[in-house]
Protein backbone atom coordinates (compact mmCIF):
# COMPACT_ATOMS: atom_id res chain seq x y z
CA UNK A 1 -6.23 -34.31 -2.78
CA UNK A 2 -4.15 -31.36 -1.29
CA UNK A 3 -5.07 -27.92 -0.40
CA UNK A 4 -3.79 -25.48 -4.21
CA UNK A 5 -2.79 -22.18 -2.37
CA UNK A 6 -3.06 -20.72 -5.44
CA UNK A 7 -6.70 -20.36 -5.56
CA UNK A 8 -7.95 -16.66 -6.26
CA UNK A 9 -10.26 -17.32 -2.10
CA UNK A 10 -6.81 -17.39 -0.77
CA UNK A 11 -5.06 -14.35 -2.62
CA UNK A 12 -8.30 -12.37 -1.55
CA UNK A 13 -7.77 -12.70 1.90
CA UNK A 14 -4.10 -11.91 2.57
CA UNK A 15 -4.77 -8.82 0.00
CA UNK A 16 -7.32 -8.18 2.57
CA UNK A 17 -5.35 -8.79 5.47
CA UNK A 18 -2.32 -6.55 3.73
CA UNK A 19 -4.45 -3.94 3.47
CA UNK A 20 -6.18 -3.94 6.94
CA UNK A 21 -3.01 -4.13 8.61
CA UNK A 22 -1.68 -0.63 5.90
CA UNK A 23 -4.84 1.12 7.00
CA UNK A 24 -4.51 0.81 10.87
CA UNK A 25 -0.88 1.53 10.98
CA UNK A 26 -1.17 4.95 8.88
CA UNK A 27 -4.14 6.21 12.05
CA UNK A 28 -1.51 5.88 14.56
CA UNK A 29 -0.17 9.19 15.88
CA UNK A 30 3.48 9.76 16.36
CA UNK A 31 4.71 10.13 19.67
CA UNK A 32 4.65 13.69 20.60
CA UNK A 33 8.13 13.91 22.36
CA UNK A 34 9.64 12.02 18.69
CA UNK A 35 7.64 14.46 16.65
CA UNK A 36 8.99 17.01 18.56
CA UNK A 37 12.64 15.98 18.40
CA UNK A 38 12.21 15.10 14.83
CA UNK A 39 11.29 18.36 13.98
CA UNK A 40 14.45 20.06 15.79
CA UNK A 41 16.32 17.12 13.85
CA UNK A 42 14.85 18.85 10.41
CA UNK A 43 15.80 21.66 11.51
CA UNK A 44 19.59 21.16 11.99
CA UNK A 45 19.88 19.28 8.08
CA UNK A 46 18.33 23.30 7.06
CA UNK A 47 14.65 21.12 6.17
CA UNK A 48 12.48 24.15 6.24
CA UNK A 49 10.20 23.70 3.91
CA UNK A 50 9.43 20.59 5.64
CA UNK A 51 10.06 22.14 9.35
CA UNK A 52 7.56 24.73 8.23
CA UNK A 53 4.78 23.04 7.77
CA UNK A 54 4.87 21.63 11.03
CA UNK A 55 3.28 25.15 12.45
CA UNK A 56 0.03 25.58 12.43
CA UNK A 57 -1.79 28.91 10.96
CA UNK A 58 -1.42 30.31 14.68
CA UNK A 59 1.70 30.15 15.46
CA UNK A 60 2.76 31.39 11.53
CA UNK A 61 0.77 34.22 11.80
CA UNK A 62 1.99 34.73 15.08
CA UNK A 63 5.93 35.08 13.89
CA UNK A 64 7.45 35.56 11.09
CA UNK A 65 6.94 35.32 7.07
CA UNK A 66 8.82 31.87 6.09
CA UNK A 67 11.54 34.11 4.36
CA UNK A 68 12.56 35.84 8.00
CA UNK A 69 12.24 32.16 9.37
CA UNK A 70 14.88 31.02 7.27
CA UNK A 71 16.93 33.71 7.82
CA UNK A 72 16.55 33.57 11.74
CA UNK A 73 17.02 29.72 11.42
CA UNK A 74 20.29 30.28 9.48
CA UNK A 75 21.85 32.14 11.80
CA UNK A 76 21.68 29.32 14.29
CA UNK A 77 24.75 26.64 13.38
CA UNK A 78 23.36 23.72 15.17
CA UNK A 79 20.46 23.05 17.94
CA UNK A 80 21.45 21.03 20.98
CA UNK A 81 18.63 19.19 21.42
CA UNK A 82 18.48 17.95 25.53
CA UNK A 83 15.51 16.09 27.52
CA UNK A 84 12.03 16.25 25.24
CA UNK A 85 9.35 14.81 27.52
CA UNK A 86 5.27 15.10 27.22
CA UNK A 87 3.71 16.94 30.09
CA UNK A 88 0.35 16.42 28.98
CA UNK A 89 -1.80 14.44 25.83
CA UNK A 90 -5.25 15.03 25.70
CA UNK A 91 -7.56 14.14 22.23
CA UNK A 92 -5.70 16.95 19.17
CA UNK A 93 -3.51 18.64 22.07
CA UNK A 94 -0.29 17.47 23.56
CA UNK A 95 2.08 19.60 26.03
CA UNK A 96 6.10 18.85 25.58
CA UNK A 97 8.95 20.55 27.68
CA UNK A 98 12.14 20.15 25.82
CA UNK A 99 15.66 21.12 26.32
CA UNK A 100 16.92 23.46 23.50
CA UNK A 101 19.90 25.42 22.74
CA UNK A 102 21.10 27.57 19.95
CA UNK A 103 24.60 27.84 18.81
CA UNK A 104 24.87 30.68 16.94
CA UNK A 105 27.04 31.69 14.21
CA UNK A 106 28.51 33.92 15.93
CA UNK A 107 29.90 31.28 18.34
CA UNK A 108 27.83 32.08 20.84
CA UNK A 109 25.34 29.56 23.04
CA UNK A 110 21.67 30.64 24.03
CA UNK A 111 19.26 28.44 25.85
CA UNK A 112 15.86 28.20 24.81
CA UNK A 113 13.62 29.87 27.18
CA UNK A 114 10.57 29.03 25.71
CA UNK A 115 10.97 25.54 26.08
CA UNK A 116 7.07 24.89 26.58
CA UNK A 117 5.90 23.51 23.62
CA UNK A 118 1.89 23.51 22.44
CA UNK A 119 1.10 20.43 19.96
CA UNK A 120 -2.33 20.32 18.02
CA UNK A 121 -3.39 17.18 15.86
CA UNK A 122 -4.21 18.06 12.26
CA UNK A 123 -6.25 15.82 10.17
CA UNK A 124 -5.84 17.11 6.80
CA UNK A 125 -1.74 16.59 7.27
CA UNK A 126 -2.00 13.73 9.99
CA UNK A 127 0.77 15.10 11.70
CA UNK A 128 1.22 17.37 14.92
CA UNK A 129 1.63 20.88 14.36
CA UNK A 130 3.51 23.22 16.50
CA UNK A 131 0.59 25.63 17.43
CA UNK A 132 2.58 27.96 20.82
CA UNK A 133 6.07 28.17 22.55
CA UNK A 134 6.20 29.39 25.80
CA UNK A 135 7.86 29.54 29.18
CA UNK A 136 6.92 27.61 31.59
């Protein structure tokens, strides 16, 4: 008499087990320095709709309306993205420094000098969110 593996007791379980594993996997936080460089990334391929969300209701209200950030944003030809590294990760916040410059359309190369980055977690899109840029 051998073991049938096709016995509904042993589906149920690896369902189970598939859907354990799903669950726990979409709770963990991205890093905050790939978020970060991700979202610069985005911003390059002209993915503002996407790059937009990644503000929080601060930091919107505290710039532009999205039509004046995607004119400012195509004006710049490509971001040089440099070092990205966390200075600090505590519960919803996270500190980044990262290396940015904008080449302009014009030809011309500016560094970013607001390079101080302010992450918050948000639940409701389970992403960070860029919530201040400052200098140093």
């Amino acid at each position: 008499m051998g073991l049938d593996v096709s016995q509904p007791l042993f589906a149920s379980s690896s369902t189970s087990l598939q859907t354990n594993v799903s669950t726990v996997s979409t709770t963990t936080r991205q890093d905050p320095e790939n978020f970060v460089r991700t979202h610069y990334i985005s911003l390059n391929k002209r993915q503002y709709s996407e790059t937009w969300s990644h503000l929080s209701a601060r930091f919107k209200n505290e710039s532009a309306s999205y039509s004046e950030y995607q004119q400012w944003w195509n004006s710049v030809r490509e971001i040089k993205i440099g070092n990205i590294k966390q200075v600090k990760q505590r519960g919803d916040m996270a500190i980044v420094d990262a290396e940015l410059w904008y080449l302009k359309n014009d030809g011309k190369t500016y560094p970013d000098s607001k390079n101080r980055i302010y992450l918050i977690w948000s639940n409701d899109s389970n992403s960070w969110l860029f919530d201040r840029k400052l200098s140093p």
